[in-house]
Protein backbone atom coordinates (compact mmCIF):
# COMPACT_ATOMS: atom_id res chain seq x y z
CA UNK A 1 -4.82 -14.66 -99.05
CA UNK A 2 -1.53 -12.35 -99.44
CA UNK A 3 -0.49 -11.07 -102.30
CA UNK A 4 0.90 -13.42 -105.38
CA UNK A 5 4.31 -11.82 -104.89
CA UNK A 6 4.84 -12.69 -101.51
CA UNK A 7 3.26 -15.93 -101.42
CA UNK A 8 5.65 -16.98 -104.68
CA UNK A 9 8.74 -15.31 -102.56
CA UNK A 10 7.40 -17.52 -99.39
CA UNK A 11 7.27 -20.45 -101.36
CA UNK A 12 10.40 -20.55 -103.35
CA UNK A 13 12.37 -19.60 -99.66
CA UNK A 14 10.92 -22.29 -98.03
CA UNK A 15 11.53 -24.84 -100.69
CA UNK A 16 15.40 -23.90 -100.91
CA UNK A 17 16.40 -26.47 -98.06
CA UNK A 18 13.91 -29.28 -99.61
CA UNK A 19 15.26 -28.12 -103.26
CA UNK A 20 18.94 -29.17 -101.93
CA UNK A 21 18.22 -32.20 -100.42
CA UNK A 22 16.31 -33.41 -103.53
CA UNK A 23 19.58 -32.70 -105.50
CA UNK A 24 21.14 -35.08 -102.94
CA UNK A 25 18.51 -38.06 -103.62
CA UNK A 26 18.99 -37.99 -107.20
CA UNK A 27 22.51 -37.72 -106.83
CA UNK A 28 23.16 -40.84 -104.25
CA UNK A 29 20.32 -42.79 -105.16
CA UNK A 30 21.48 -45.43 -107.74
CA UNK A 31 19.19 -46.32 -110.41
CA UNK A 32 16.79 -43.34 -109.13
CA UNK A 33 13.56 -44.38 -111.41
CA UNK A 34 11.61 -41.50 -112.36
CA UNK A 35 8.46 -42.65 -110.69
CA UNK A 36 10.89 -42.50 -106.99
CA UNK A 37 11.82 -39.05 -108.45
CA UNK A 38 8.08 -37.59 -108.48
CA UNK A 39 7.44 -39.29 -105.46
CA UNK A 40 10.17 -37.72 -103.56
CA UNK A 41 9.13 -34.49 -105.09
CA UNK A 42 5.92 -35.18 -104.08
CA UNK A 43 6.67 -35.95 -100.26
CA UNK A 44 8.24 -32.72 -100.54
CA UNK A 45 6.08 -30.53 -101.82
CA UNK A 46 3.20 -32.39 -99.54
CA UNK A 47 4.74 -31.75 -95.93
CA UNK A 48 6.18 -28.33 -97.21
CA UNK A 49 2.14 -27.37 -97.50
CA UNK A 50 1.39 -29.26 -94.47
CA UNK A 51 3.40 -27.99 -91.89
CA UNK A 52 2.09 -24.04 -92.46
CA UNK A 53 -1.67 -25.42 -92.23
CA UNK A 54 -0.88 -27.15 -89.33
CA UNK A 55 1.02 -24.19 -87.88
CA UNK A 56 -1.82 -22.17 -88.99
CA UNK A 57 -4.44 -24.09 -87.44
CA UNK A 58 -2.07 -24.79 -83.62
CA UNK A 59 -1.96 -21.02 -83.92
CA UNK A 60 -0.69 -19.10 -80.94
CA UNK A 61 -1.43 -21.84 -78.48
CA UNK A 62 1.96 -23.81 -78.98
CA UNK A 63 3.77 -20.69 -80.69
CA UNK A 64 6.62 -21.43 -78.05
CA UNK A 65 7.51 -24.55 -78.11
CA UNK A 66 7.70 -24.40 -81.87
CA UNK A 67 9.23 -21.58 -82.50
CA UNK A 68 11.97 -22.86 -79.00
CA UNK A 69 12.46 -26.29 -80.99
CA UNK A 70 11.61 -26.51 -84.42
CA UNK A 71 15.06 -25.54 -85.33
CA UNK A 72 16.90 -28.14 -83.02
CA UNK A 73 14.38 -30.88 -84.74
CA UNK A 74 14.92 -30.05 -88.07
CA UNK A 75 19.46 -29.60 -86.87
CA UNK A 76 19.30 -32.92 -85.03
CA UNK A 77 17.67 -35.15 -87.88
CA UNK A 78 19.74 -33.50 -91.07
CA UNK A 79 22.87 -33.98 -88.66
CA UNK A 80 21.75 -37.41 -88.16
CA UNK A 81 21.08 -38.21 -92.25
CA UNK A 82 24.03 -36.37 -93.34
CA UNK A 83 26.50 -37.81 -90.71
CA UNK A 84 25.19 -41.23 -91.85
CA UNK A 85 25.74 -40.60 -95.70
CA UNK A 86 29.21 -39.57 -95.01
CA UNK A 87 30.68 -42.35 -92.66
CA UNK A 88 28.86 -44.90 -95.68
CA UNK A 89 30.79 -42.93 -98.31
CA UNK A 90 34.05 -43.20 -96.25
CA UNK A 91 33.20 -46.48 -95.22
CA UNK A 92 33.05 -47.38 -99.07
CA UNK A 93 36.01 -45.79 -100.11
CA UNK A 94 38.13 -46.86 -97.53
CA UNK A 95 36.48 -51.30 -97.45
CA UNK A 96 35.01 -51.09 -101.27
CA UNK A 97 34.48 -54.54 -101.18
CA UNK A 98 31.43 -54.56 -98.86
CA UNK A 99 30.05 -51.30 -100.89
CA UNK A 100 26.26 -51.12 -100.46
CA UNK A 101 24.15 -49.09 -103.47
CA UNK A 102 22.13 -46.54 -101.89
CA UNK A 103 18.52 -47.24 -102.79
CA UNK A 104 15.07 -45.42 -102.58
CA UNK A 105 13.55 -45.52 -99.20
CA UNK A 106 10.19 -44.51 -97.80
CA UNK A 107 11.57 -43.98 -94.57
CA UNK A 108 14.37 -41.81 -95.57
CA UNK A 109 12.33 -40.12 -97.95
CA UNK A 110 9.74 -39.49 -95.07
CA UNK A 111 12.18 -38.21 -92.61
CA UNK A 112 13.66 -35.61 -95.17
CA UNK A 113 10.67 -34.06 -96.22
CA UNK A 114 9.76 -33.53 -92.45
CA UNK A 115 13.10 -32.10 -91.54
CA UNK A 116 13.26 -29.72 -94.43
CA UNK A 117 9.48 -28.30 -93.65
CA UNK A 118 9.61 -28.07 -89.72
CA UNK A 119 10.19 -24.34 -89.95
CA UNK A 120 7.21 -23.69 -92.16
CA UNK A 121 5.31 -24.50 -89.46
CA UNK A 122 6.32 -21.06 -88.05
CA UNK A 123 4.70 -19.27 -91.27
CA UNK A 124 1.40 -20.91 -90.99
CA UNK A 125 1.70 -19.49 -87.20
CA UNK A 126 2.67 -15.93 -88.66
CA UNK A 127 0.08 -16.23 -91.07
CA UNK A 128 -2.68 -16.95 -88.53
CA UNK A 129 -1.56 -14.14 -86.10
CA UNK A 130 -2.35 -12.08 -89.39
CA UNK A 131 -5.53 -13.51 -90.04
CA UNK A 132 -5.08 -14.65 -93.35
CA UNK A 133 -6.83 -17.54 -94.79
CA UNK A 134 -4.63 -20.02 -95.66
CA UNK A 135 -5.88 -22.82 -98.11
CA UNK A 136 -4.75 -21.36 -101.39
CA UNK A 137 -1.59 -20.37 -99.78
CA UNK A 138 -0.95 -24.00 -98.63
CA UNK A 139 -1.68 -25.23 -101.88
CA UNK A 140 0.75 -22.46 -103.64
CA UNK A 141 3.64 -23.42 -101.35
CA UNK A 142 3.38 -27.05 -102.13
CA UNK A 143 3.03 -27.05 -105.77
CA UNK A 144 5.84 -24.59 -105.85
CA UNK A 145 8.14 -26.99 -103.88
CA UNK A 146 6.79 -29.93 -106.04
CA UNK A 147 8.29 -28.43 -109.35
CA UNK A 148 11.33 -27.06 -107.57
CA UNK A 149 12.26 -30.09 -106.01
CA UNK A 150 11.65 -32.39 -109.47
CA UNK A 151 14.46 -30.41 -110.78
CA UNK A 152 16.45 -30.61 -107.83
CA UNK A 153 16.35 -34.48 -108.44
CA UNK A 154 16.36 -34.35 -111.79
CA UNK A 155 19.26 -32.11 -111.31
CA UNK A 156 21.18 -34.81 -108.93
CA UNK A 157 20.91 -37.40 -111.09
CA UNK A 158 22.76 -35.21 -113.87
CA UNK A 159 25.33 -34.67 -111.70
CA UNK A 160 25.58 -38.32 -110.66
CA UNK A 161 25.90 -39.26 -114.15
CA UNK A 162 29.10 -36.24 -114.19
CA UNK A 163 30.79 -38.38 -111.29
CA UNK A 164 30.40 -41.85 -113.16
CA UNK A 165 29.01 -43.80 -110.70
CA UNK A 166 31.03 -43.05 -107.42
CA UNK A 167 28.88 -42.76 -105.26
CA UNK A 168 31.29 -42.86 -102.53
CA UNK A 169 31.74 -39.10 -103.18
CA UNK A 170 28.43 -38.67 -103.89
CA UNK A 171 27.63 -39.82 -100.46
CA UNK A 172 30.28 -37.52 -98.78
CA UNK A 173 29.19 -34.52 -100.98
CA UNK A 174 24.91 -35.30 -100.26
CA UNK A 175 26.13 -35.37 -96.30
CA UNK A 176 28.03 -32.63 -95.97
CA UNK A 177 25.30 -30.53 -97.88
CA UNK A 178 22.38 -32.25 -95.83
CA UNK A 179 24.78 -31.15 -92.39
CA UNK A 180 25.22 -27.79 -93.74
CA UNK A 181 21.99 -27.45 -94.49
CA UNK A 182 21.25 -27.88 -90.56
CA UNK A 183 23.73 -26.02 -89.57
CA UNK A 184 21.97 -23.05 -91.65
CA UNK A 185 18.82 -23.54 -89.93
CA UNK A 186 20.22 -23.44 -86.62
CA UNK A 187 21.82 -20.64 -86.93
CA UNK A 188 18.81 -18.49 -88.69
CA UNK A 189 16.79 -19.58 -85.63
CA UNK A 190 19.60 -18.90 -83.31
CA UNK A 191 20.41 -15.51 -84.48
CA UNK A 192 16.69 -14.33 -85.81
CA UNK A 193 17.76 -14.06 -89.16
């Protein structure tokens, strides 16, 4: 096990990306009950823990093609969930008579949590070529991500409430954020940051 410093550094850094995404579920999500909220939170903080044990435990056998795609996986689906929220909020502003309410969804929740957590499968790697043991590690990182990201949603639906109910703009904003959030991890992988 590494020290409690680094493992609570680790942890909050790699719940950053599934922090700002939960912001954008509680902010888009109409009528976000706070049962969805700890489940999204949940999801979350569950495949945030995952993805290093599984990293961990693939080890150095598929180092490469993780560490050569991870990024692109994690680019291509935020690209595809953020491009999505923003032509519905355009679409809504621009025809608001066939304006859909965005509600809670397992899928969407599913596919989130997996994109924001692909590149903590390259610390559970890191932490294997180090020979740490893992477990309580796993279970730091997802608790950790757990609390952060019931604020984050908590946090969304705040600002939702600020914005009165468009959610047209709420859609727009969520996008672009879940877009630049790609962006960001394509270019840390890109440029070894």
């Amino acid at each position: 096990m590494m020290n409690w410093l680094s493992l609570i550094g680790i942890s909050v850094g790699l719940a950053m990306d599934a922090f700002a995404v939960s912001i954008v579920s509680g902010l888009t999500i109409k009528g976000l009950k706070k049962w969805q909220g700890i489940v999204i939170a949940a999801f979350f903080g569950v495949f945030q823990g995952l993805m290093p044990l599984i990293g961990y435990l693939l080890g150095s056998l598929f180092i490469s093609y993780i560490e050569a795609y991870d990024h692109w996986v994690a680019f291509g689906l935020l690209l595809a969930i953020g491009g999505w929220m923003i032509f519905e909020g355009v679409k809504d502003i621009v025809r608001p008579e066939e304006l859909k309410e965005k509600v809670f969804s397992w899928k969407k929740v599913i596919i989130q949590a997996i994109a924001t957590s692909i590149d903590a499968l390259a610390v559970g790697i890191s932490l294997q070529t180090l020979g740490i043991f893992i477990v309580w590690d796993v279970l730091t990182i997802a608790i950790i991500t757990f609390v952060i990201c019931l604020f984050g949603v908590f946090l969304g639906t705040q600002i939702s409430k600020l914005l009165k109910g468009k959610y047209s703009i709420a859609n727009i904003i969520g996008g672009t954020i879940l877009i630049l959030i790609g962006v960001s991890i394509l270019i840390e992988h890109l440029l070894g940051l």
